[in-house]
PDB file of N, CA and C in Angstrom:
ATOM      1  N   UNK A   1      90.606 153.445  64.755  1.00  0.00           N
ATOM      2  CA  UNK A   1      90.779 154.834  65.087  1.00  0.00           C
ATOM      3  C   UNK A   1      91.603 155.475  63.980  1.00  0.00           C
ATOM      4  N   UNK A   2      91.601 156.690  63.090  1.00  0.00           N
ATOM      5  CA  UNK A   2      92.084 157.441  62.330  1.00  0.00           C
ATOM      6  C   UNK A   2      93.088 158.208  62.538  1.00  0.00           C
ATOM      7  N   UNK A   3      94.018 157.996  62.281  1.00  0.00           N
ATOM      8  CA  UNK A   3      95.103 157.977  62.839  1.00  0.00           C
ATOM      9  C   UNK A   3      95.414 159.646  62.285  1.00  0.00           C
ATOM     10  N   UNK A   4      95.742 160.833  63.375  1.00  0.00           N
ATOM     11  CA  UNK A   4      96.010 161.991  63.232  1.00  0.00           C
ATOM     12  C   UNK A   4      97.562 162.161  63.369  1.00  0.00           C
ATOM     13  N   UNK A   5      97.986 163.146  62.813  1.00  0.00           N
ATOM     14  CA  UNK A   5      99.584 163.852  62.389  1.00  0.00           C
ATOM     15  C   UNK A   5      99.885 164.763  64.233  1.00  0.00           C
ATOM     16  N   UNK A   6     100.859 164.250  65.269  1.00  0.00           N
ATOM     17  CA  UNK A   6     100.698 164.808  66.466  1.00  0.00           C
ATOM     18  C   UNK A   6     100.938 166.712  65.922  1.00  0.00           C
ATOM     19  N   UNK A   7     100.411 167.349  66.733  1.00  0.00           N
ATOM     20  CA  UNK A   7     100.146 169.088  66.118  1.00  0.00           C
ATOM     21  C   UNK A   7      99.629 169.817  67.424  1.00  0.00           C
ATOM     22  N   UNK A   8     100.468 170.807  67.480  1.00  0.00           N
ATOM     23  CA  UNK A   8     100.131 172.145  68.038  1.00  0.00           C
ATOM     24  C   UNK A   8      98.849 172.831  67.327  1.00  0.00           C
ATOM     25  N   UNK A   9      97.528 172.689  67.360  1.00  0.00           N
ATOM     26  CA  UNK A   9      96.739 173.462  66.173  1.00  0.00           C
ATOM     27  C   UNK A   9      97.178 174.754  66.693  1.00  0.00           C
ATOM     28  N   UNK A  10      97.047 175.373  67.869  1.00  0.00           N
ATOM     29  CA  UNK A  10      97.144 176.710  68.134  1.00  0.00           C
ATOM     30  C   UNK A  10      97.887 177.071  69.462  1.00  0.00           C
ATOM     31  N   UNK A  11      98.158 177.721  69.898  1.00  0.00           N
ATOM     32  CA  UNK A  11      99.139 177.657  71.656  1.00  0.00           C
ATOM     33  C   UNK A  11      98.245 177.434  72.195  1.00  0.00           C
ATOM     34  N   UNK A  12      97.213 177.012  72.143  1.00  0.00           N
ATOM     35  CA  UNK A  12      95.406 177.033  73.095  1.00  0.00           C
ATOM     36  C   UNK A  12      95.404 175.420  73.054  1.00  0.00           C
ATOM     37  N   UNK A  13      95.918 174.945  71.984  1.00  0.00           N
ATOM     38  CA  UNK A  13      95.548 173.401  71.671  1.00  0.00           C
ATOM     39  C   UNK A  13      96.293 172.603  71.138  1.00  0.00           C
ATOM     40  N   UNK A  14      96.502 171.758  71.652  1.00  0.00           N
ATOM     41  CA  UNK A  14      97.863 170.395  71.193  1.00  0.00           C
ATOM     42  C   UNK A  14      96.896 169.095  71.422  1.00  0.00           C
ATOM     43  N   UNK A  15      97.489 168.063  70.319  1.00  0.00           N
ATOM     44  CA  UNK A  15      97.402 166.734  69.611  1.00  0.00           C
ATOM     45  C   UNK A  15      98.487 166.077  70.072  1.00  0.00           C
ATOM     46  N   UNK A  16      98.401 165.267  70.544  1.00  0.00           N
ATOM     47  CA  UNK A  16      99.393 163.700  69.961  1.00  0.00           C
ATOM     48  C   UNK A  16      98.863 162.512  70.307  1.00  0.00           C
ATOM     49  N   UNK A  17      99.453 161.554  69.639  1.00  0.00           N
ATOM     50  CA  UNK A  17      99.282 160.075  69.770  1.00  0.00           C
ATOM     51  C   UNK A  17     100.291 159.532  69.679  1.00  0.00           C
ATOM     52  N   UNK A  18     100.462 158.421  70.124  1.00  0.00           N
ATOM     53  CA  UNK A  18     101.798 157.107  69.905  1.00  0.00           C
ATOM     54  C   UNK A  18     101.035 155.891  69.926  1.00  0.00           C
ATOM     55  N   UNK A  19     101.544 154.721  69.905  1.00  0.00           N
ATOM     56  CA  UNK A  19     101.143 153.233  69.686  1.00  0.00           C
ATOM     57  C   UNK A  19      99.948 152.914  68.729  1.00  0.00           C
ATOM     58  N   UNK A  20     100.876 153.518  67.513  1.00  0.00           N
ATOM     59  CA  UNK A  20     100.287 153.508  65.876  1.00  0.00           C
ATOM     60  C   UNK A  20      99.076 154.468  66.438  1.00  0.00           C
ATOM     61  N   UNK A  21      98.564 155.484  67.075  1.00  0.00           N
ATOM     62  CA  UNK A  21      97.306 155.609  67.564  1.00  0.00           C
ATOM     63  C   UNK A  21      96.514 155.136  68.318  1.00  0.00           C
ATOM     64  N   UNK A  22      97.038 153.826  68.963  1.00  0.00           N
ATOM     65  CA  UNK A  22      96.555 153.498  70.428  1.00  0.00           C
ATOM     66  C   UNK A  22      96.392 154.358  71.328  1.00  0.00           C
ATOM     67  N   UNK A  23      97.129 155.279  71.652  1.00  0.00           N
ATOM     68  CA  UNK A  23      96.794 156.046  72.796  1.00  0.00           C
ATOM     69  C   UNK A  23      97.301 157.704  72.007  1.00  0.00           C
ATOM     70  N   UNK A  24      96.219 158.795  72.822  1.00  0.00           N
ATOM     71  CA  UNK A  24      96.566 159.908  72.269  1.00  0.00           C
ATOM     72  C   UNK A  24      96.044 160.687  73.611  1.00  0.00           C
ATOM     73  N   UNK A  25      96.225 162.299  73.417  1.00  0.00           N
ATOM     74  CA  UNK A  25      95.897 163.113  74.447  1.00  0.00           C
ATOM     75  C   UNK A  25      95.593 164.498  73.492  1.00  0.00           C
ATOM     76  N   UNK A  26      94.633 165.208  74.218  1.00  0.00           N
ATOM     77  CA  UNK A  26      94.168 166.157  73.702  1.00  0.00           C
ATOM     78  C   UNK A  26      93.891 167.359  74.576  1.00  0.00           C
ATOM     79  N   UNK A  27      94.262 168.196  74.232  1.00  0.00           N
ATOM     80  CA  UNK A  27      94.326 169.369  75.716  1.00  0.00           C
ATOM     81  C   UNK A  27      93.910 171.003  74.907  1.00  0.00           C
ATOM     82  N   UNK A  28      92.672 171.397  75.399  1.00  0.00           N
ATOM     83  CA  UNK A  28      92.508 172.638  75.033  1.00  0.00           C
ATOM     84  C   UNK A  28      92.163 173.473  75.696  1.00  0.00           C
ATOM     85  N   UNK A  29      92.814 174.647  75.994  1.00  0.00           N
ATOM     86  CA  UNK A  29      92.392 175.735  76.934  1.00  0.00           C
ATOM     87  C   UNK A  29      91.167 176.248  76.417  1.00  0.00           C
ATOM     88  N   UNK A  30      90.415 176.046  77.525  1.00  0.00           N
ATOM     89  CA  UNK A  30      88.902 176.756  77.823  1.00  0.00           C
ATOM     90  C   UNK A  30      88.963 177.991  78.135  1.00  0.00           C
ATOM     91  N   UNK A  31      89.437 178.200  79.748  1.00  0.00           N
ATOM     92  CA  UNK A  31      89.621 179.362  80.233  1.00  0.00           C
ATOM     93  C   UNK A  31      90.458 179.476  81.294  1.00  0.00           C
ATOM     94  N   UNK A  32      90.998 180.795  81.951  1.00  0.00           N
ATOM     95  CA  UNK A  32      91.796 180.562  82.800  1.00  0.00           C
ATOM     96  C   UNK A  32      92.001 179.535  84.017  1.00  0.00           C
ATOM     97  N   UNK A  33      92.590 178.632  83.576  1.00  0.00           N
ATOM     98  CA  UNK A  33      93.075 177.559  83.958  1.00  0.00           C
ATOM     99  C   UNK A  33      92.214 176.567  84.215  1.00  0.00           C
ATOM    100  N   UNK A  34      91.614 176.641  83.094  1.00  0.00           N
ATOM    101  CA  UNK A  34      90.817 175.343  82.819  1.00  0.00           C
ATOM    102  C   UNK A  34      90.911 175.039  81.384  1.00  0.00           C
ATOM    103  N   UNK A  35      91.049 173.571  81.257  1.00  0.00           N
ATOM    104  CA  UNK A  35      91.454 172.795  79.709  1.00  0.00           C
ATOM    105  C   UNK A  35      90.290 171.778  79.538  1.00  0.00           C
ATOM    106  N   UNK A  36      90.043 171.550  78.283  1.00  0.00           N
ATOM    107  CA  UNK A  36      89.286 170.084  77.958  1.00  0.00           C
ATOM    108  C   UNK A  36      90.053 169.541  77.583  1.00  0.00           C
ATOM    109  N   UNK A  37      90.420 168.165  78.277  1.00  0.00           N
ATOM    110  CA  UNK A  37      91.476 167.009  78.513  1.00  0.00           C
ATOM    111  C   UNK A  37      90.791 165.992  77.757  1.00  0.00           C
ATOM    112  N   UNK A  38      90.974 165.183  76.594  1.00  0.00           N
ATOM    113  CA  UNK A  38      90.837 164.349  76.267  1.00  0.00           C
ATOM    114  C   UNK A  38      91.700 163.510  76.259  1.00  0.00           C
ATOM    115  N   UNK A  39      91.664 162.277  76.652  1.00  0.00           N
ATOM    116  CA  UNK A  39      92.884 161.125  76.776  1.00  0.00           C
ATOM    117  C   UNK A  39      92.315 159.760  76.245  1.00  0.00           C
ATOM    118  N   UNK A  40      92.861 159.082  75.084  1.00  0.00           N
ATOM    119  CA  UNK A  40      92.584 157.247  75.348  1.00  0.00           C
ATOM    120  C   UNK A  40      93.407 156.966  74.989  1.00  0.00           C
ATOM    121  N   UNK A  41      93.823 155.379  75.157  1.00  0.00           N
ATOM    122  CA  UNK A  41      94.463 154.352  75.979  1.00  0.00           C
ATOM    123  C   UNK A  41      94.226 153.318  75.525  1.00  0.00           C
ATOM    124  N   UNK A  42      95.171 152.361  74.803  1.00  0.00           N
ATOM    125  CA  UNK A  42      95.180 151.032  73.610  1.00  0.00           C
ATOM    126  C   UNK A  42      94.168 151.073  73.475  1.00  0.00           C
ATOM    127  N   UNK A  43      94.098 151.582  72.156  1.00  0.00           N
ATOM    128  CA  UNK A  43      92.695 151.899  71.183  1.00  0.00           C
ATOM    129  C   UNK A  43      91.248 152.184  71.833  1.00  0.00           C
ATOM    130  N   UNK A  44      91.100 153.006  73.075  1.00  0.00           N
ATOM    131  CA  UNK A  44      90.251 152.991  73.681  1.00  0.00           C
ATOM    132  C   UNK A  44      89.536 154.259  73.584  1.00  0.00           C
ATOM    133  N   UNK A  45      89.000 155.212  72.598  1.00  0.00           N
ATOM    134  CA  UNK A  45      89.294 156.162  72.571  1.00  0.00           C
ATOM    135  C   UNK A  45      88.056 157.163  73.151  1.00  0.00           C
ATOM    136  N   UNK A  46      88.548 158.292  73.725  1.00  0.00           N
ATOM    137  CA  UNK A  46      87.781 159.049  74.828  1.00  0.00           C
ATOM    138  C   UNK A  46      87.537 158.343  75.629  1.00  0.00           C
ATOM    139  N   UNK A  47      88.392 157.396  76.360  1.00  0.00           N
ATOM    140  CA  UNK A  47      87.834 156.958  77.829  1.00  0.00           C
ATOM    141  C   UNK A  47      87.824 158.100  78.546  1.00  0.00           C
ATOM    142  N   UNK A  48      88.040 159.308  78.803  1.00  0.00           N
ATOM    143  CA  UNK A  48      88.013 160.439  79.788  1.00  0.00           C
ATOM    144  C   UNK A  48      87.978 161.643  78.983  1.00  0.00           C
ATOM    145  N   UNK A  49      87.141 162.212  78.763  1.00  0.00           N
ATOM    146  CA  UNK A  49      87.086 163.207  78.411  1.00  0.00           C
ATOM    147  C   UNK A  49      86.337 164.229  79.252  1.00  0.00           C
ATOM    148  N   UNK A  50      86.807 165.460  79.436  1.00  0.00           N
ATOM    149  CA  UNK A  50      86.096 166.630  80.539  1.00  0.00           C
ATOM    150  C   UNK A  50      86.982 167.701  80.500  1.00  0.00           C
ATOM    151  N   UNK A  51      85.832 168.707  80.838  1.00  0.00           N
ATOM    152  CA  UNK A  51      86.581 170.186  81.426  1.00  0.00           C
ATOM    153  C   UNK A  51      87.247 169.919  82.482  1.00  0.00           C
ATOM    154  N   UNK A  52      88.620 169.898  83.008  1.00  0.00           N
ATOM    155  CA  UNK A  52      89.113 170.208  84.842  1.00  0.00           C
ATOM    156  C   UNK A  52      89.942 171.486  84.995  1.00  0.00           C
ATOM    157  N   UNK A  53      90.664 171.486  85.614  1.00  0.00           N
ATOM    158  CA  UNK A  53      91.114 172.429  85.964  1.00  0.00           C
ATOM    159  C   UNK A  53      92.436 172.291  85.720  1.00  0.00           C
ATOM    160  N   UNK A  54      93.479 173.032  85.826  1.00  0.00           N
ATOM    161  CA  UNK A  54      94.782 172.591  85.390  1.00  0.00           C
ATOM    162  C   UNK A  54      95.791 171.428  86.510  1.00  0.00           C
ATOM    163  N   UNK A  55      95.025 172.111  87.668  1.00  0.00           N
ATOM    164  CA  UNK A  55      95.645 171.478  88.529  1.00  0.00           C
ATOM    165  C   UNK A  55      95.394 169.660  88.349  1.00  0.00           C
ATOM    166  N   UNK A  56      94.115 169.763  88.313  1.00  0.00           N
ATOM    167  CA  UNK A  56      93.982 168.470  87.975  1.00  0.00           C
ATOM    168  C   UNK A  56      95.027 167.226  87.338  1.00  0.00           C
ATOM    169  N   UNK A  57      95.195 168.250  86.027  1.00  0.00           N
ATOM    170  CA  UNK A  57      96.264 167.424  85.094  1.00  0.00           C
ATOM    171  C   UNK A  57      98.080 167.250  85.867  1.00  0.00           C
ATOM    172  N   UNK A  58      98.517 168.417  86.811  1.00  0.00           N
ATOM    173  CA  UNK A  58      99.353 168.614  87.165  1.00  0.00           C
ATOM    174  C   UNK A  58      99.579 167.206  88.535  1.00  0.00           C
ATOM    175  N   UNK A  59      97.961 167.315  89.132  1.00  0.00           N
ATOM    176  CA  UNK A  59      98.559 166.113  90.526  1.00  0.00           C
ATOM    177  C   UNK A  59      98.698 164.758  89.779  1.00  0.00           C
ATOM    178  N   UNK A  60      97.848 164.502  88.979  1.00  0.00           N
ATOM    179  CA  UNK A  60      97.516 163.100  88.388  1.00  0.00           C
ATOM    180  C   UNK A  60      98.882 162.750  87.720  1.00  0.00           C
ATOM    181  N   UNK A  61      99.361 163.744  86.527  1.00  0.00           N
ATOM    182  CA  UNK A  61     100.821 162.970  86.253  1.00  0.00           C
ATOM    183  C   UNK A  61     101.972 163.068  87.586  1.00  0.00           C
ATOM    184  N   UNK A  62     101.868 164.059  88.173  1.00  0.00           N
ATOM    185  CA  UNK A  62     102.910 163.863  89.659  1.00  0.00           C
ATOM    186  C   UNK A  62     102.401 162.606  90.597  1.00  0.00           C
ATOM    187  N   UNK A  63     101.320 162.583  90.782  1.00  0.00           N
ATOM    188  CA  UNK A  63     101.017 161.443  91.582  1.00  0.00           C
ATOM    189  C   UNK A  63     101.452 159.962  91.042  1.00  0.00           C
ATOM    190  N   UNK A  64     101.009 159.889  89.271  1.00  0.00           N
ATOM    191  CA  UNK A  64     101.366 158.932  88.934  1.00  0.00           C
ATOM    192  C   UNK A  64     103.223 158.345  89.104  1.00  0.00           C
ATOM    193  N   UNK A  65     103.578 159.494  88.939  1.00  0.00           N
ATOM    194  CA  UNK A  65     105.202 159.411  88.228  1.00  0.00           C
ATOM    195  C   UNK A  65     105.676 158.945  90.250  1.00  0.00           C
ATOM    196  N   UNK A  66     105.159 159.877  91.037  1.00  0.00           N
ATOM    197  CA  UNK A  66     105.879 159.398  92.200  1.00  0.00           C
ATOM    198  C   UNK A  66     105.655 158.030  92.829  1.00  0.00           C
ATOM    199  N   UNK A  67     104.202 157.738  92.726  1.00  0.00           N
ATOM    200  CA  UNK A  67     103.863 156.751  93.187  1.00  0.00           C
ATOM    201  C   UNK A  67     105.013 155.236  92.684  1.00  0.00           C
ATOM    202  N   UNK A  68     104.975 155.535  90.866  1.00  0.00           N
ATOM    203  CA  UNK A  68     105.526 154.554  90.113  1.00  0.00           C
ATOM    204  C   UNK A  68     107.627 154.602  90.284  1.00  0.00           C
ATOM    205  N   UNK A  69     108.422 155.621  90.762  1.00  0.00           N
ATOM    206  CA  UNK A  69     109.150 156.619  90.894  1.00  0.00           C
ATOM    207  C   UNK A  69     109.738 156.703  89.677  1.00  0.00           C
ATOM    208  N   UNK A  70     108.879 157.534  88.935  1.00  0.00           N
ATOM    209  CA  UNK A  70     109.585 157.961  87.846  1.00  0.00           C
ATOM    210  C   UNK A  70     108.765 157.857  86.475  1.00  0.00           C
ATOM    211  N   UNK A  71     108.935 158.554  85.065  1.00  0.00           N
ATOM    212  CA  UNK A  71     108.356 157.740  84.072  1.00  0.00           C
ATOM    213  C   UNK A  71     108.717 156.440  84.026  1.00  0.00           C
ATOM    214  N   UNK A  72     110.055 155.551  84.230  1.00  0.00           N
ATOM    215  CA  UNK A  72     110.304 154.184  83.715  1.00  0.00           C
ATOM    216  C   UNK A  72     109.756 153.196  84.865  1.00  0.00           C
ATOM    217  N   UNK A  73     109.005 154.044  85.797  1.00  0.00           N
ATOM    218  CA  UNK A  73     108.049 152.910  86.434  1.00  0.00           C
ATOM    219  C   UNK A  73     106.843 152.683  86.017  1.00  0.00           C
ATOM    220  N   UNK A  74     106.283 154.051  85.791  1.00  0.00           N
ATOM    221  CA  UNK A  74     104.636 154.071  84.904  1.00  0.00           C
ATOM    222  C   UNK A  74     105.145 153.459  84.084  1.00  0.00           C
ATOM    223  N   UNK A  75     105.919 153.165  83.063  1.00  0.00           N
ATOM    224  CA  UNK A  75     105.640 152.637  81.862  1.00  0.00           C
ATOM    225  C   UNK A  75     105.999 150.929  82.224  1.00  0.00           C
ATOM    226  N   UNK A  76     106.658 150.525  82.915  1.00  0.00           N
ATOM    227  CA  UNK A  76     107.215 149.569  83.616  1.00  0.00           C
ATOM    228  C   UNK A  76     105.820 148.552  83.887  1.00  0.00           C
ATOM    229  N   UNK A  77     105.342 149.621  84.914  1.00  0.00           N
ATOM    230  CA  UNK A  77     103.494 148.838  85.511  1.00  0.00           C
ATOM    231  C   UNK A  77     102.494 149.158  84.290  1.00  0.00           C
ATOM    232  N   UNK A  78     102.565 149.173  83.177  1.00  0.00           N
ATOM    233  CA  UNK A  78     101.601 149.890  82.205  1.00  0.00           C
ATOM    234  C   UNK A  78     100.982 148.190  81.826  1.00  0.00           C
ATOM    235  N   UNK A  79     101.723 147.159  81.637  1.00  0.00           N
ATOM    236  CA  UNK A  79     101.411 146.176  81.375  1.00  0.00           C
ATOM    237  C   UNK A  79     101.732 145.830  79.887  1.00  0.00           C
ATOM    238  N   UNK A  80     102.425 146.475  78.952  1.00  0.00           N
ATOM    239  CA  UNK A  80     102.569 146.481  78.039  1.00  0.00           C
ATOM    240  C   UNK A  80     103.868 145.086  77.979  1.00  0.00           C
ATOM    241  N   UNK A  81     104.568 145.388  76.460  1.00  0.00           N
ATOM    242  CA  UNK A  81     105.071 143.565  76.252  1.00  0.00           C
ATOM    243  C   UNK A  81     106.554 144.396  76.501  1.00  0.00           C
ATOM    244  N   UNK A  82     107.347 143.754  76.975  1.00  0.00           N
ATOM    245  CA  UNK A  82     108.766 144.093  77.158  1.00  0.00           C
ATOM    246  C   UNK A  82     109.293 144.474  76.395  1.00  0.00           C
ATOM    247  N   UNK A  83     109.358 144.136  74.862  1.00  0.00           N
ATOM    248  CA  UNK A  83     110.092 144.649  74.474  1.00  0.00           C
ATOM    249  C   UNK A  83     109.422 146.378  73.789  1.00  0.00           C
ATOM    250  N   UNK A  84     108.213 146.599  73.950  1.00  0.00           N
ATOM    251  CA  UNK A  84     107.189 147.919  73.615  1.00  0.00           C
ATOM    252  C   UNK A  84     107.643 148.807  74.901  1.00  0.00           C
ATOM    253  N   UNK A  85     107.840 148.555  76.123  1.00  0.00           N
ATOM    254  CA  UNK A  85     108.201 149.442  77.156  1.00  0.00           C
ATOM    255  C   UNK A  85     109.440 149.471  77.116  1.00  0.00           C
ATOM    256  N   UNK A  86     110.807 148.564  76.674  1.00  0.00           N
ATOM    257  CA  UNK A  86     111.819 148.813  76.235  1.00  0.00           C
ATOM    258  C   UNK A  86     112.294 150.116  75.315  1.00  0.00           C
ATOM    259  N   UNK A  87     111.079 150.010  74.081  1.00  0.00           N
ATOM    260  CA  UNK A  87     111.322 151.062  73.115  1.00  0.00           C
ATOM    261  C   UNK A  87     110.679 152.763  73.472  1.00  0.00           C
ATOM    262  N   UNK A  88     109.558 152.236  74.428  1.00  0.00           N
ATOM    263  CA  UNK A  88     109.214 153.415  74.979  1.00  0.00           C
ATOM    264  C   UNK A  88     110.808 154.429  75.818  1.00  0.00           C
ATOM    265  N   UNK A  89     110.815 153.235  76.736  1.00  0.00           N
ATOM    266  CA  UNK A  89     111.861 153.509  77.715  1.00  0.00           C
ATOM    267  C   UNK A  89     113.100 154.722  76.802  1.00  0.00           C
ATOM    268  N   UNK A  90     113.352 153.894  75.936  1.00  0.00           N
ATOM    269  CA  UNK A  90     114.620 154.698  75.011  1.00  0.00           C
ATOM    270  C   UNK A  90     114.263 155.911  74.424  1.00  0.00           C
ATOM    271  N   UNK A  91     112.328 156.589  74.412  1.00  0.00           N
ATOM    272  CA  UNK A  91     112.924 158.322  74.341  1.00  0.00           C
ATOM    273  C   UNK A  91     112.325 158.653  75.217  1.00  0.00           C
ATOM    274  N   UNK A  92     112.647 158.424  76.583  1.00  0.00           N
ATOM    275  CA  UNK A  92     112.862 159.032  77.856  1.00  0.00           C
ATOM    276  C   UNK A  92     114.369 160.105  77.811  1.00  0.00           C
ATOM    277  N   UNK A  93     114.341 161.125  77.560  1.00  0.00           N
ATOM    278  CA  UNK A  93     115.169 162.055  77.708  1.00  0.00           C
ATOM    279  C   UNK A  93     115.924 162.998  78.977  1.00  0.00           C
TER     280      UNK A  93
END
């Protein structure tokens, strides 16, 4: 995967990636309150890509974060190696 510079292209559209480019997210406003969400996941790239709605994006990270309680549980159950969710863990702000 080609590894992109994380970027705001426009207030309509934001970039990033982490884990050298293992995983990135891509979010562009379509229309009122609807985005094309692109997301992949250790080097998996566009496993999900689609138009939804905003809400969409809003239950899925709340659902995730409560279910797990908190980011340092999602990242906790992510399955990753201890000491990679360690370093994650530390820019939790």
């Amino acid at each position: 995967m080609a590894k992109r510079t994380p970027q705001i292209v426009s207030v309509e559209h934001f970039y990033a990636e982490g884990n050298s480019g293992g995983d990135l997210i891509e979010i562009e406003k379509m229309a009122d309150g609807v985005v094309r969400l692109q997301v992949g996941h250790q080097c998996v790239y566009s496993i999900y890509q689609k138009v939804v709605p905003v809400e969409f994006m809003t239950v899925a990270i709340t659902k995730a974060i409560d279910d797990y309680g908190g980011p340092e549980g999602v990242l906790k159950a992510s399955g990753w190696s201890g000491d990679f969710v360690k370093k994650l863990l530390a820019k939790i702000q």
